[in-house]
Structure formats: structure tokens, C-alpha cells
N, C-alpha and C. Protein backbone atom coordinates (compact mmCIF):
# COMPACT_ATOMS: atom_id res chain seq x y z
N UNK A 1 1.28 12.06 -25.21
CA UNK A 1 0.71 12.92 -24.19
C UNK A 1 0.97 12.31 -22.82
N UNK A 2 0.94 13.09 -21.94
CA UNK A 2 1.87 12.65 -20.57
C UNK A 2 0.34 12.39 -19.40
N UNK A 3 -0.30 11.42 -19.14
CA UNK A 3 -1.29 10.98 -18.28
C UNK A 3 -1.56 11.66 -16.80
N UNK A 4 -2.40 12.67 -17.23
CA UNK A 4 -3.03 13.35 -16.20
C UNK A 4 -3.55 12.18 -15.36
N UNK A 5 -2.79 12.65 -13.49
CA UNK A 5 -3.22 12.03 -12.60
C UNK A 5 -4.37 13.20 -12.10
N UNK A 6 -5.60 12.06 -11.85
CA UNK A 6 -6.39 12.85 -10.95
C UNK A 6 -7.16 11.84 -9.68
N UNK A 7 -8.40 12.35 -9.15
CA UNK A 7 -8.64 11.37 -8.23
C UNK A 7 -9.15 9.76 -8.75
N UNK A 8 -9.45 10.24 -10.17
CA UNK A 8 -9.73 8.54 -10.86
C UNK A 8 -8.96 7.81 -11.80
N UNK A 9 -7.62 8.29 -11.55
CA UNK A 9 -6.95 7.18 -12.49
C UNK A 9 -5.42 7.10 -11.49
N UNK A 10 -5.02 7.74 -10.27
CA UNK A 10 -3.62 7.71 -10.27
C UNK A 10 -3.45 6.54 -9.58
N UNK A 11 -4.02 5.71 -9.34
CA UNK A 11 -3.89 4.33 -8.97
C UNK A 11 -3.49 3.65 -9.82
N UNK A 12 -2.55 2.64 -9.28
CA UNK A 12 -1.64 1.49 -9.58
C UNK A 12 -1.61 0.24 -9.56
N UNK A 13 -1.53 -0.94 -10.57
CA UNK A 13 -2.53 -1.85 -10.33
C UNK A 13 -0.72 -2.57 -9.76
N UNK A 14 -0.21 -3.16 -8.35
CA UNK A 14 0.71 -3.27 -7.80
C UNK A 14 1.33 -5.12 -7.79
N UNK A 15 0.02 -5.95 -8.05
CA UNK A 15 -0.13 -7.44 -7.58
C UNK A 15 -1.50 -7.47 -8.90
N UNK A 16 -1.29 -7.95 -10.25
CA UNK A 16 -2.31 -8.14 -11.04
C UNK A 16 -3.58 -8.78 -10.82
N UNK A 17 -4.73 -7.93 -10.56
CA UNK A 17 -5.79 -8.18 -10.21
C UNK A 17 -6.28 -8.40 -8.70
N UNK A 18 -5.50 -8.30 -8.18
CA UNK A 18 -5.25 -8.79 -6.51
C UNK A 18 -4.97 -7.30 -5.74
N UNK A 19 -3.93 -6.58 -5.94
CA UNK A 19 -3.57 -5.23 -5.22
C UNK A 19 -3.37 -4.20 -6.07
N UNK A 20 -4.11 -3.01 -5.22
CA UNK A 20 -3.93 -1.36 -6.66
C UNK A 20 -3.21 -0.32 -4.74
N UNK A 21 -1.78 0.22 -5.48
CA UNK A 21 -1.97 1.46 -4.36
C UNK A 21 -1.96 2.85 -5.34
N UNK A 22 -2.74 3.44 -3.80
CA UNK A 22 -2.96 4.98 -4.58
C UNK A 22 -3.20 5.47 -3.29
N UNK A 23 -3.88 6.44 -3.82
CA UNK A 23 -3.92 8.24 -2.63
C UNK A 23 -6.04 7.99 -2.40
N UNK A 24 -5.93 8.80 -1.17
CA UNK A 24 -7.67 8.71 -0.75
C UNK A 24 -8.29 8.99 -1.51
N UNK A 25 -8.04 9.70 -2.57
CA UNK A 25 -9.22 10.45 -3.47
C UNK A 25 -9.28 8.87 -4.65
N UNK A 26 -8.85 8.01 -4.65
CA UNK A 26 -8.55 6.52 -5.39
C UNK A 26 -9.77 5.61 -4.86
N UNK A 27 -10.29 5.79 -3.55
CA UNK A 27 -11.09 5.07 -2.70
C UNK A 27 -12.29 4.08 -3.76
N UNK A 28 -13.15 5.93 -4.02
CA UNK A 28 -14.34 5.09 -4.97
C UNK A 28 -13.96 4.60 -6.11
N UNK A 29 -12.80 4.78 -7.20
CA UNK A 29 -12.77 4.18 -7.74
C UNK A 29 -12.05 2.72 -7.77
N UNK A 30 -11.34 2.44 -6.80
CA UNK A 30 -10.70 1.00 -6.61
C UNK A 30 -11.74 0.04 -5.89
N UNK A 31 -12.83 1.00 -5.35
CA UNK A 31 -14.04 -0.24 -4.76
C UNK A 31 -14.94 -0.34 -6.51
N UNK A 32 -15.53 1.07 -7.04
CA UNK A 32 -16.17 0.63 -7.86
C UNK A 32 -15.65 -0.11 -9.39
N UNK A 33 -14.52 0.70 -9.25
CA UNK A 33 -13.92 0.06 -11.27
C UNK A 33 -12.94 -1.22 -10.92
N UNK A 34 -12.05 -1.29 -9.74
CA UNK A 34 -11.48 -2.60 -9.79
C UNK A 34 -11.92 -3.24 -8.71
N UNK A 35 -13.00 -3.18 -8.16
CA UNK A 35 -13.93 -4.62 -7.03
C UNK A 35 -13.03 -4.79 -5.92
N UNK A 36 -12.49 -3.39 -5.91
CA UNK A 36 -11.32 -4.25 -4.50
C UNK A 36 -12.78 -4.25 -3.06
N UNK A 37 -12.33 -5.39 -2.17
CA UNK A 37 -13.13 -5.71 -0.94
C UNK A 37 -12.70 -5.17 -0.15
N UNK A 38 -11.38 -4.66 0.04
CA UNK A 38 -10.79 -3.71 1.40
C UNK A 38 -9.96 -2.64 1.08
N UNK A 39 -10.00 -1.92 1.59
CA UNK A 39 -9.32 -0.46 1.11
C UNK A 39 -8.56 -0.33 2.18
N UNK A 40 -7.17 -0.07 2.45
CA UNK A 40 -6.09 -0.22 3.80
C UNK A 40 -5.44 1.37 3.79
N UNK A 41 -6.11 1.86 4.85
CA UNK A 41 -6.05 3.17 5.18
C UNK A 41 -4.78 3.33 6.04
N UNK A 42 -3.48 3.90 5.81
CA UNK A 42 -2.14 3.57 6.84
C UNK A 42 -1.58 4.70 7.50
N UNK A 43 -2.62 6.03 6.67
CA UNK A 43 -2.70 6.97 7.63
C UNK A 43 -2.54 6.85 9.19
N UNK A 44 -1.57 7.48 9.93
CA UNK A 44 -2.00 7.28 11.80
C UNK A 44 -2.34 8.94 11.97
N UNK A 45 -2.13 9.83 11.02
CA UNK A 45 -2.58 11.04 11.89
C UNK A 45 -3.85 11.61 11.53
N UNK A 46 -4.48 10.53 10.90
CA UNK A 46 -5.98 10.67 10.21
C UNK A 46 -6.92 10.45 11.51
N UNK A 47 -8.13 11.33 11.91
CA UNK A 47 -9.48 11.27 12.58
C UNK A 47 -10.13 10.63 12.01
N UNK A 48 -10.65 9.76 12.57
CA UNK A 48 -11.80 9.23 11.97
C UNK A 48 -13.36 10.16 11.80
N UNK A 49 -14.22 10.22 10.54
CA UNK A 49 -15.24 10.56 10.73
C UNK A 49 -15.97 10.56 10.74
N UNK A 50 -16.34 8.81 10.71
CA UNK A 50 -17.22 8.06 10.47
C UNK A 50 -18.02 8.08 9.10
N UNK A 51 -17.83 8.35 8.37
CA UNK A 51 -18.14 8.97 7.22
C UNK A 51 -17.35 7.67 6.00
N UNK A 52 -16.30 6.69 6.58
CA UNK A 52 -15.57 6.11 5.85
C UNK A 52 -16.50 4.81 5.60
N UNK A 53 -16.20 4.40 4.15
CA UNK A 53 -16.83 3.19 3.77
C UNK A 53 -16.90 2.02 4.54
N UNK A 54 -18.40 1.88 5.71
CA UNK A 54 -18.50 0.31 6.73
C UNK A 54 -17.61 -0.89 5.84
N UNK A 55 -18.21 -1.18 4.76
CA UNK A 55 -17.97 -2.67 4.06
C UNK A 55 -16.48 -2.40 3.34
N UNK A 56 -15.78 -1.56 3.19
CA UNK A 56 -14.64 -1.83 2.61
C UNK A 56 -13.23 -1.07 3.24
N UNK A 57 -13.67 -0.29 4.73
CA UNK A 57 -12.54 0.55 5.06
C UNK A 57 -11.91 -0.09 6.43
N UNK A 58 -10.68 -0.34 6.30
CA UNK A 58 -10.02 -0.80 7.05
C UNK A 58 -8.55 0.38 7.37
N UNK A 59 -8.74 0.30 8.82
CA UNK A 59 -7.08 1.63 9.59
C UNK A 59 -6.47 0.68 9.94
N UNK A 60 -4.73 0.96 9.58
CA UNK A 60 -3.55 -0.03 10.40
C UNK A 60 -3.13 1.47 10.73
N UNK A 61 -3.00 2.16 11.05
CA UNK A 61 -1.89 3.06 11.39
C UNK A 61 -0.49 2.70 11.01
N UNK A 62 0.12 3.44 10.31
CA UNK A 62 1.74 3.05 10.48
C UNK A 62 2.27 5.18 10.47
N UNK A 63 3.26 4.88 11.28
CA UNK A 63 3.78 6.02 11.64
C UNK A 63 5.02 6.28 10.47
N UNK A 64 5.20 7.34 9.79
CA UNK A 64 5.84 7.39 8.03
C UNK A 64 7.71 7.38 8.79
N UNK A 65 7.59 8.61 10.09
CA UNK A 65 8.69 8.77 10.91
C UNK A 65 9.37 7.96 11.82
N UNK A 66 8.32 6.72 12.93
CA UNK A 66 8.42 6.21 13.26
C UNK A 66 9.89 4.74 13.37
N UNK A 67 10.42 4.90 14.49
CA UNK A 67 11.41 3.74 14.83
C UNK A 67 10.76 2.46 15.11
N UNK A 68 11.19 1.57 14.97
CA UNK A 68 10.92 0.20 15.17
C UNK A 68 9.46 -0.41 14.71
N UNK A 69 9.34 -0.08 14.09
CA UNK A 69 7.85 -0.88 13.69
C UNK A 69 7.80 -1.99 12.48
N UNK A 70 8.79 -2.52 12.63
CA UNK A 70 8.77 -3.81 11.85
C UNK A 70 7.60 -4.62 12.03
N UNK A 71 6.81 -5.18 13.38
CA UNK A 71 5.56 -5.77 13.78
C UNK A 71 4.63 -5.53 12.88
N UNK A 72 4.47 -3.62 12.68
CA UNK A 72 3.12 -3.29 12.38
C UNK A 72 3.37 -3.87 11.24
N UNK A 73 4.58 -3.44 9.99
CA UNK A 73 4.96 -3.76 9.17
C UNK A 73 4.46 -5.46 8.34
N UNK A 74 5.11 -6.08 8.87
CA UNK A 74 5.28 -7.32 9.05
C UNK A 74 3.53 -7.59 9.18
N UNK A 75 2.71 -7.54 10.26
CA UNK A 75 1.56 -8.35 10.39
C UNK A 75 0.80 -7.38 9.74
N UNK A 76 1.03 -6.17 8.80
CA UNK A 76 0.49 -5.82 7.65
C UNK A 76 0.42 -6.07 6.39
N UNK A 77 1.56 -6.76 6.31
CA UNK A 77 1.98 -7.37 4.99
C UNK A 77 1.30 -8.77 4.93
N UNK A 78 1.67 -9.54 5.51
CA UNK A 78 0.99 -11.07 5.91
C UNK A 78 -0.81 -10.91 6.17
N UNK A 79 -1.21 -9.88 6.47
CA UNK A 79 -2.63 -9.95 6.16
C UNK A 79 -2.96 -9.16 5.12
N UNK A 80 -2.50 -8.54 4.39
CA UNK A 80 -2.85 -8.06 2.81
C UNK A 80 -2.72 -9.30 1.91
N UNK A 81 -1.29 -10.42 2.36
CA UNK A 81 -1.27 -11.24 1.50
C UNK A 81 -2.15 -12.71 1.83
N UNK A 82 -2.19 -12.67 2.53
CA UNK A 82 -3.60 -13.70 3.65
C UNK A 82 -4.72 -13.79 2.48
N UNK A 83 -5.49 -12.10 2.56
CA UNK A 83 -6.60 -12.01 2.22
C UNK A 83 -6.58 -12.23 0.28
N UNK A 84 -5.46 -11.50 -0.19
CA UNK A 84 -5.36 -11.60 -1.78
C UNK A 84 -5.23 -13.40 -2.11
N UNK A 85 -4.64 -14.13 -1.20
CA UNK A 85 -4.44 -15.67 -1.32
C UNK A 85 -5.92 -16.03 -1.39
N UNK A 86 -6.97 -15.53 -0.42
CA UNK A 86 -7.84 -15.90 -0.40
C UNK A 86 -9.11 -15.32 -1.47
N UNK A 87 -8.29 -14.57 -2.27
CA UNK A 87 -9.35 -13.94 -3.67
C UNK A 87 -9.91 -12.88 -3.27
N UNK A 88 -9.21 -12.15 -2.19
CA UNK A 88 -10.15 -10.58 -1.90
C UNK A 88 -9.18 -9.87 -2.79
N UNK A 89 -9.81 -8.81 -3.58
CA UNK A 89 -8.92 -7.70 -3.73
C UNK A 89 -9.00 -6.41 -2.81
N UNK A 90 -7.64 -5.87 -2.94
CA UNK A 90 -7.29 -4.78 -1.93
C UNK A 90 -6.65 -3.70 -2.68
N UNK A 91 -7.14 -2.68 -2.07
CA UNK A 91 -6.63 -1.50 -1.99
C UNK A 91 -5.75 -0.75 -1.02
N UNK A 92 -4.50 0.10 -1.21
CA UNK A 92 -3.87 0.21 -0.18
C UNK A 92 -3.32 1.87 -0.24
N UNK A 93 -3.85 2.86 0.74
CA UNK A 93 -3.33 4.32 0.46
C UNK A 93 -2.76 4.65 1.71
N UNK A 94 -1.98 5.95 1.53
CA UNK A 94 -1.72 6.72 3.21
C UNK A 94 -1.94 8.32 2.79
N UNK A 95 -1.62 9.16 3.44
CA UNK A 95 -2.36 10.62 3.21
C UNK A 95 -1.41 11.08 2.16
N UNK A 96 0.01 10.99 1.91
CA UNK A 96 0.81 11.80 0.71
C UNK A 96 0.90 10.57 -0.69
N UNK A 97 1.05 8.80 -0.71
CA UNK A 97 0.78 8.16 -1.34
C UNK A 97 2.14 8.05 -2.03
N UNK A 98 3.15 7.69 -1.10
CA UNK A 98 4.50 7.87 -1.18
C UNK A 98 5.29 6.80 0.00
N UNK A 99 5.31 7.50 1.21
CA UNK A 99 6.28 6.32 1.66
C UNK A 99 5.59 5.31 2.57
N UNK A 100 4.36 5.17 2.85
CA UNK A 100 3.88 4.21 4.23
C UNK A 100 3.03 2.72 3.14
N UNK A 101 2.79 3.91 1.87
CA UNK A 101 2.20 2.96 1.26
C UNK A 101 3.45 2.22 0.35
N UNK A 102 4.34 2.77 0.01
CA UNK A 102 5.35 2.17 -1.24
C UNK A 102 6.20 0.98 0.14
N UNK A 103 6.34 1.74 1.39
CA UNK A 103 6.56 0.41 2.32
C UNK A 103 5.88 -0.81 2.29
N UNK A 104 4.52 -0.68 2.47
CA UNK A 104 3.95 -1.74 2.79
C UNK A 104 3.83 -2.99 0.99
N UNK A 105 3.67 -2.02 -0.06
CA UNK A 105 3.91 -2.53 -1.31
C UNK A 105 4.65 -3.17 -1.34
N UNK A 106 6.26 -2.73 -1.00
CA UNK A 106 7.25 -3.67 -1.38
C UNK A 106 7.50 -4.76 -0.53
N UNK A 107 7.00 -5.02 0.78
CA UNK A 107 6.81 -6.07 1.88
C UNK A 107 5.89 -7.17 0.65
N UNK A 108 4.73 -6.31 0.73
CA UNK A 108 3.84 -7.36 -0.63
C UNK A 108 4.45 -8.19 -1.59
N UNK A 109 5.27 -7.25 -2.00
CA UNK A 109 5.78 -8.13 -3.73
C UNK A 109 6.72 -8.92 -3.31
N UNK A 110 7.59 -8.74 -1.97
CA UNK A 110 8.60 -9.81 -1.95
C UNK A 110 7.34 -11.21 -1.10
N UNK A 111 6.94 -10.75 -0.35
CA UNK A 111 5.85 -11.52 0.23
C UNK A 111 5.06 -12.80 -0.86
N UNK A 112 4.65 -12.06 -2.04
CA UNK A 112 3.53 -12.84 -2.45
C UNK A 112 4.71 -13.23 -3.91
N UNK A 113 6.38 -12.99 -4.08
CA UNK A 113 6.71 -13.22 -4.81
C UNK A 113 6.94 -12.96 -6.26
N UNK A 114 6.66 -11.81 -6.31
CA UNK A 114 7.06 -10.69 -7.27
C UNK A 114 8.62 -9.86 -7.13
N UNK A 115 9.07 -9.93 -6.23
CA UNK A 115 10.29 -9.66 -6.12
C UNK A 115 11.38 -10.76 -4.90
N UNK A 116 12.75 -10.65 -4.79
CA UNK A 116 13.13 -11.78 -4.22
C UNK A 116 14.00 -10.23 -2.93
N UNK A 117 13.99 -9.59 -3.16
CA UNK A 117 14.72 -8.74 -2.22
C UNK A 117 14.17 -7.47 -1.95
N UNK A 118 14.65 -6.75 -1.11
CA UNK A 118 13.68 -5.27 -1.02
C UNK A 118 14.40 -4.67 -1.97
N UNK A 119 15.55 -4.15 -2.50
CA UNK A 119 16.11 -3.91 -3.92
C UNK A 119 15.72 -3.91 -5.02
N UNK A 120 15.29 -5.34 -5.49
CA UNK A 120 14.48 -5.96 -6.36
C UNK A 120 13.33 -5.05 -6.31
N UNK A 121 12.15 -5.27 -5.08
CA UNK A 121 10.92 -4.91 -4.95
C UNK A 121 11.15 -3.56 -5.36
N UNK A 122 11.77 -2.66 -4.39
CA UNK A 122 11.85 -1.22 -4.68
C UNK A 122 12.18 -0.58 -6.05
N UNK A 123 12.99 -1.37 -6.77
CA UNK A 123 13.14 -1.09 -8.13
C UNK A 123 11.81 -1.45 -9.16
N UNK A 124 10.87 -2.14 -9.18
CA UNK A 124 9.77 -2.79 -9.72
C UNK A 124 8.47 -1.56 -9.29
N UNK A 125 9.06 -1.21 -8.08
CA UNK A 125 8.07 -0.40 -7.69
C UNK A 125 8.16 0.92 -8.14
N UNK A 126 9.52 1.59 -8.40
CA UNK A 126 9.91 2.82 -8.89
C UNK A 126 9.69 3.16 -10.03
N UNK A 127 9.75 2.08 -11.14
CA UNK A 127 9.44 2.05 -12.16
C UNK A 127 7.35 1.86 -12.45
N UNK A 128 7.08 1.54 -11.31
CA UNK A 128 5.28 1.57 -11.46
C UNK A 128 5.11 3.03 -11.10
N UNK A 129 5.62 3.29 -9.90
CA UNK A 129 5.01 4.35 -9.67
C UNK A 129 6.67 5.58 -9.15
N UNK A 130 6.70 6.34 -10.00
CA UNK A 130 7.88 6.96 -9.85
C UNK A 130 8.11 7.90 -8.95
N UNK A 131 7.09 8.27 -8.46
CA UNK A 131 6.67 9.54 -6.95
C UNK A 131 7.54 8.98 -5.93
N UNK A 132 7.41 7.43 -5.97
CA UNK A 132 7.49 6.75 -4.56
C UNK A 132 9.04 7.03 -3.95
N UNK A 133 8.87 7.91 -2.79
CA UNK A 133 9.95 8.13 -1.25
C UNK A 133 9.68 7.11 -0.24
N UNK A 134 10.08 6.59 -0.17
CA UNK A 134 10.66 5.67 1.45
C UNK A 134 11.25 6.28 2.26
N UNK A 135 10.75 6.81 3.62
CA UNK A 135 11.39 7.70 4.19
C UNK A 135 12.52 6.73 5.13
N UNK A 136 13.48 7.37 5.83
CA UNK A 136 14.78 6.28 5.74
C UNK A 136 14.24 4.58 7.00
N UNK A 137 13.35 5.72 7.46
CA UNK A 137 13.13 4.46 9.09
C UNK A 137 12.53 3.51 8.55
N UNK A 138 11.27 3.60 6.93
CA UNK A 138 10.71 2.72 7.28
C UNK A 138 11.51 1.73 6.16
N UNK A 139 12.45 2.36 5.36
CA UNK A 139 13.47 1.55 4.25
C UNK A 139 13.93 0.63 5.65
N UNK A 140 14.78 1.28 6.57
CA UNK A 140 15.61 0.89 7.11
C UNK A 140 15.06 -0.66 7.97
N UNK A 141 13.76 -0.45 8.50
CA UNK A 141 12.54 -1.79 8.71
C UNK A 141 12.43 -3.16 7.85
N UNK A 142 12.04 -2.43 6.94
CA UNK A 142 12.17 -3.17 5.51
C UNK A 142 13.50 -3.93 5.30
N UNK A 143 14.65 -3.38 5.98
CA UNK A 143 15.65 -4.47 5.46
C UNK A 143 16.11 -5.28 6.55
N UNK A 144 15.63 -5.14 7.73
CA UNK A 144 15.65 -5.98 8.90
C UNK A 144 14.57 -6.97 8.60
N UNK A 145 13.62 -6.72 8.04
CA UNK A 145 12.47 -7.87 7.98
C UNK A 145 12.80 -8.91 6.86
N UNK A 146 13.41 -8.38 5.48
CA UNK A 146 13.38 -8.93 4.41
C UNK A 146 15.00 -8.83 4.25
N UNK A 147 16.23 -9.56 5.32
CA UNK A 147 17.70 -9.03 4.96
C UNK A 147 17.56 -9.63 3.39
């Protein structure tokens, strides 16, 4: 039988025990069933509505279209892997759960050493989660940061 995704299971466990990505409707269950401590919201065309979890919701904005943002990239990756070094678990979504988040994933796995290239990573990742599009700017980031 072929595994109905819905809002409580289409999450991905990405970094074992350490990182899950998925889509917003993933929220309560990656704080309540896997204890993640921060949930990384990468949405930029999201309002805030105050309504988002105080103790576990954290915004980076990353733009999916966006030129040059290796920075955001980069000092997003290094503090996802900061905090998992330090025994937080994390959660990581953007509004379609496809390319801002499968970006910042594969920064992770070469980061914390699950993969040795973005090639590598992106293939490890395709096979977790098979939805995943990289739209070309932020592939194209990705291989300036990680030649």
C-alpha cells in the first residue's frame, strides 16, 4: 500500500534524531511526536500572525527565486548545525516543502557530514523525499558555497 501523506506523517526524518523536514501542517507533530526545540520557518512571503508557536518558532526568510543569497544560505545552515551539535532537535519547512527547504537540507547533510558534495547530498535527498525541486538560483548557490 502506497503511504498516505497527510498533515501528520509527511515529514522526513533528514539528520537521525537531530533534523525532520516537512510542510507547516508537520509543525505540531515534529514539536509533539519527535521533541524537535525549533521549527525553521523559510517562508519570506509568509505574515506573521502571531499565532505561531513563542517556544519553538523561528523565521529566516529565504527567497525560493531569489539571486545571490548564499549568506542567508550559508549562516542558515551553520546555525541549524550549531544547534543539532548542541542536542537541540529541529525542524525545518517553507510554504510548498520543496525547494527552500530541500536547499537548506542539503547545505545540512554536506555540513554535518552525511554527504561529501551537493550531488551526493541531492541524491540522498531525492531518494528521502522524492517531491523535492531545487529551483535553479538556489541549486546554483548551493554550488558556489559547497564547489
Amino acid at each position: 500500500m502506497p503511504e498516505i501523506n497527510t498533515a501528520f506523517n509527511s515529514y522526513k526524518e533528514l539528520v537521525q534524531g537531530k533534523v525532520w523536514i516537512g510542510s507547516l501542517g508537520d509543525t505540531i507533530s515534529l514539536i509533539e511526536k519527535e521533541g524537535c526545540h525549533v521549527i525553521v520557518d523559510l517562508r519570506s512571503e509568509k505574515v506573521l500572525t502571531g499565532k505561531e508557536h513563542p517556544l519553538h518558532y523561528v523565521r529566516i526568510p529565504l527567497e525560493q527565486d531569489g539571486e545571490h543569497q548564499q549568506t542567508i544560505i550559508q549562516e542558515t545552515v551553520d546555525w541549524i548545525c550549531e544547534l543539532t551539535e548542541g542536542g537541540y532537535r529541529i525542524g525545518i519547512h517553507c510554504s510548498e516543502e520543496r525547494s527552500r527547504t530541500g536547499c537548506i537540507a542539503i547545505g545540512t547533510l554536506i555540513r554535518l557530514g552525511g554527504a561529501s558534495t551537493v550531488q551526493e547530498a541531492q541524491a540522498t535527498l531525492q531518494a528521502l523525499w522524492p517531491d523535492v525541486r531545487l529551483r535553479p538560483q538556489l541549486l546554483a548557490a548551493l554550488h558556489d558555497l559547497y564547489p
